[in-house]
C-alpha atoms as a PDB file:
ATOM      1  CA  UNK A   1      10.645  88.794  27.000  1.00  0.00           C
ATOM      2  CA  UNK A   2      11.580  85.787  24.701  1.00  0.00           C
ATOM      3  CA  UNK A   3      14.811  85.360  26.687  1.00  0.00           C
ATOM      4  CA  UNK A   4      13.289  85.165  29.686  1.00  0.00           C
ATOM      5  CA  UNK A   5      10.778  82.374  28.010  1.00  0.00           C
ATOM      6  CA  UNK A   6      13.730  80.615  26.782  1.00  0.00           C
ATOM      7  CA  UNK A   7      15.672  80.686  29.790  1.00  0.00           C
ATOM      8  CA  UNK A   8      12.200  79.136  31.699  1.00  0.00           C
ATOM      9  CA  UNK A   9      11.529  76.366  29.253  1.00  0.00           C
ATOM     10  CA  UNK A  10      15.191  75.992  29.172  1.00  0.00           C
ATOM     11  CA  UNK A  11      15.462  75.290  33.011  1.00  0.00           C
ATOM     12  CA  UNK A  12      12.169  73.955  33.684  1.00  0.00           C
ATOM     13  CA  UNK A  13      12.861  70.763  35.944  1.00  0.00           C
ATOM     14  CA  UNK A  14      12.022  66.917  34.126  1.00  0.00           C
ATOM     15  CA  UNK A  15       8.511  66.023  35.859  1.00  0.00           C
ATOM     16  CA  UNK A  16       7.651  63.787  32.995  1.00  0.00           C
ATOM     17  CA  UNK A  17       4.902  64.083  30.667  1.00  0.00           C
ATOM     18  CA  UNK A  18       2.396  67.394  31.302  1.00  0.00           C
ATOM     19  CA  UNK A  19      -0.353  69.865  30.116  1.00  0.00           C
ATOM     20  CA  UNK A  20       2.226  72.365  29.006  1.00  0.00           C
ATOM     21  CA  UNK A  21       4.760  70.184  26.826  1.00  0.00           C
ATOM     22  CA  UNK A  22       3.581  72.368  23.437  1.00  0.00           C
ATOM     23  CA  UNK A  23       5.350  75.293  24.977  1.00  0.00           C
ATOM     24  CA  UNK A  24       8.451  74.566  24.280  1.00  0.00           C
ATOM     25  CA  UNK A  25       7.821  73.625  20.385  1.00  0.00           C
ATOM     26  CA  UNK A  26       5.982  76.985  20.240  1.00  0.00           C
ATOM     27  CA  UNK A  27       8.806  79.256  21.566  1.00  0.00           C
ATOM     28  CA  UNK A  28      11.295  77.472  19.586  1.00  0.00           C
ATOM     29  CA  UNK A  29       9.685  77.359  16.773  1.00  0.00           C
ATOM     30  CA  UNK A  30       8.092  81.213  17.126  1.00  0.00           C
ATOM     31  CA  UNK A  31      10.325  82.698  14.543  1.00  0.00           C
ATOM     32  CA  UNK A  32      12.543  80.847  12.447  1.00  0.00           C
ATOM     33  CA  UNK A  33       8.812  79.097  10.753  1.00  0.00           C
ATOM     34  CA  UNK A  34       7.283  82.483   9.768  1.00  0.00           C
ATOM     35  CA  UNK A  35      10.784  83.124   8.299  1.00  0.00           C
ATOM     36  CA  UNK A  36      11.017  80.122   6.689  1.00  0.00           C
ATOM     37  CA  UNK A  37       8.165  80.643   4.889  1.00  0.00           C
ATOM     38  CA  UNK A  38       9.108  84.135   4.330  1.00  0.00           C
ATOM     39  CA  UNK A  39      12.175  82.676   2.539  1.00  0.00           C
ATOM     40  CA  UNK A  40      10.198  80.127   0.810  1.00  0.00           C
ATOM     41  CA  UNK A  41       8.084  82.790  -0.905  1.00  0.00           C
ATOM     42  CA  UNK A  42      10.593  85.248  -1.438  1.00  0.00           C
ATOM     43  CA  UNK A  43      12.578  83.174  -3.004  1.00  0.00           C
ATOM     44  CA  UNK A  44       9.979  81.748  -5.363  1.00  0.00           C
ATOM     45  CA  UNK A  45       9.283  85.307  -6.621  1.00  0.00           C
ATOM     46  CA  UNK A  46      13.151  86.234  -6.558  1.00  0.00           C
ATOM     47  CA  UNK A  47      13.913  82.957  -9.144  1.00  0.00           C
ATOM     48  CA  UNK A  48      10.123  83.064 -11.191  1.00  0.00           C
ATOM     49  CA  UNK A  49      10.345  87.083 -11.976  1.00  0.00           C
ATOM     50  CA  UNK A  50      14.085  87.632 -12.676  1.00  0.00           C
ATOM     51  CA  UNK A  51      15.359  86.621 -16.229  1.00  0.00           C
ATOM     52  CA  UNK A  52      18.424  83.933 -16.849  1.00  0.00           C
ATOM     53  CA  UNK A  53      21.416  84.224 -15.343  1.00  0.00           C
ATOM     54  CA  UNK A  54      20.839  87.305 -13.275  1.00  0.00           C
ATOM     55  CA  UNK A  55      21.859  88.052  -9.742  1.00  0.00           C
ATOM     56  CA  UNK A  56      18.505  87.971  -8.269  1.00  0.00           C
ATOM     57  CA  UNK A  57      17.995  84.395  -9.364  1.00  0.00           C
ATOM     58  CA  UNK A  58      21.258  83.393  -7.765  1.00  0.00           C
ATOM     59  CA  UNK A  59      20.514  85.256  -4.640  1.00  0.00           C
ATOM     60  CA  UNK A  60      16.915  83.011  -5.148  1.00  0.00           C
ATOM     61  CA  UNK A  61      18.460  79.653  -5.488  1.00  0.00           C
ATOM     62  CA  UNK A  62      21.138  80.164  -2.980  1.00  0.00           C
ATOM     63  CA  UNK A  63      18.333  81.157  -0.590  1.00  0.00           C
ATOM     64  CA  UNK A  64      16.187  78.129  -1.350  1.00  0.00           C
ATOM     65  CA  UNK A  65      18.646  75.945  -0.772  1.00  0.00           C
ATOM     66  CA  UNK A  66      19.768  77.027   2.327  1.00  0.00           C
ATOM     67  CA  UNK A  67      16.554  76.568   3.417  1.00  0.00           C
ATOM     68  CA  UNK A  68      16.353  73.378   1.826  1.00  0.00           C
ATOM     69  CA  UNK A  69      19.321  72.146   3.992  1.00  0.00           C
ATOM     70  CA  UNK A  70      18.031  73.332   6.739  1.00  0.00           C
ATOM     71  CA  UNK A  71      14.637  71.474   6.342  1.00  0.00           C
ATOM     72  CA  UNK A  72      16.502  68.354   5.965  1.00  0.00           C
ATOM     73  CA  UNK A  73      18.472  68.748   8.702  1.00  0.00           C
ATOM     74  CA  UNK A  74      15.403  68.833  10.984  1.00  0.00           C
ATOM     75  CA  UNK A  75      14.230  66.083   9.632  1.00  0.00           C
ATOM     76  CA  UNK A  76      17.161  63.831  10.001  1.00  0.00           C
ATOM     77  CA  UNK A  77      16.961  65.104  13.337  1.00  0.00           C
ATOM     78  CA  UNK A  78      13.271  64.439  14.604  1.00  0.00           C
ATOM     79  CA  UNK A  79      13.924  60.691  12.321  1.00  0.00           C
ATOM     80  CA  UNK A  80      17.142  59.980  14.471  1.00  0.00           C
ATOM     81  CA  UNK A  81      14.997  60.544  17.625  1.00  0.00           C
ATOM     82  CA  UNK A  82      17.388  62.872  18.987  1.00  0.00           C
ATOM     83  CA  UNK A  83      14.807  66.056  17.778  1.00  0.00           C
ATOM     84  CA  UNK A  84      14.991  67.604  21.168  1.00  0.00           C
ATOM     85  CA  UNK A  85      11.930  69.334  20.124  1.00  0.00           C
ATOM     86  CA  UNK A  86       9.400  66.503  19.338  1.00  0.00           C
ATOM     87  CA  UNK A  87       6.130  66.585  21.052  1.00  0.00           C
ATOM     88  CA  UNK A  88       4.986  62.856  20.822  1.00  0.00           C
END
């Protein structure tokens, strides 16, 4: 089903501004937020519970900073104007 979405916002002909242009932000954005956040959290716990030096807080930093990265990186993107996803 989320193919077949894709594939329609995807191909959906340039009519100019409508009533639907939040779908496309919302399918896109559908699942790598919630797992964001799920990464956010998890690695929060993963670096505040594990002691010094240990693998888990290595794993947790790495993680956070990937998704650091990737933050930034859509940010620079929707600044540049190029953010093919921006609703305004």
């Amino acid at each position: 089903m989320r193919a077949s979405l894709l594939a329609a916002v995807l191909t959906r002909a340039d009519e100019g501004r409508g009533p639907r242009d939040w779908v496309a932000p919302a399918v896109f954005w559908s699942l790598p937020a919630p797992l964001g956040l799920a990464c956010l959290i998890l690695g929060i716990i993963a670096v505040v519970r594990s002691g010094s030096r240990t693998n888990a807080r290595v794993a947790g930093v790495l993680g956070l900073s990937v998704l650091a990265v990737q933050i930034v990186g859509i940010l620079v993107l929707v600044a540049n104007g190029g953010g093919f996803l921006m609703v305004w």
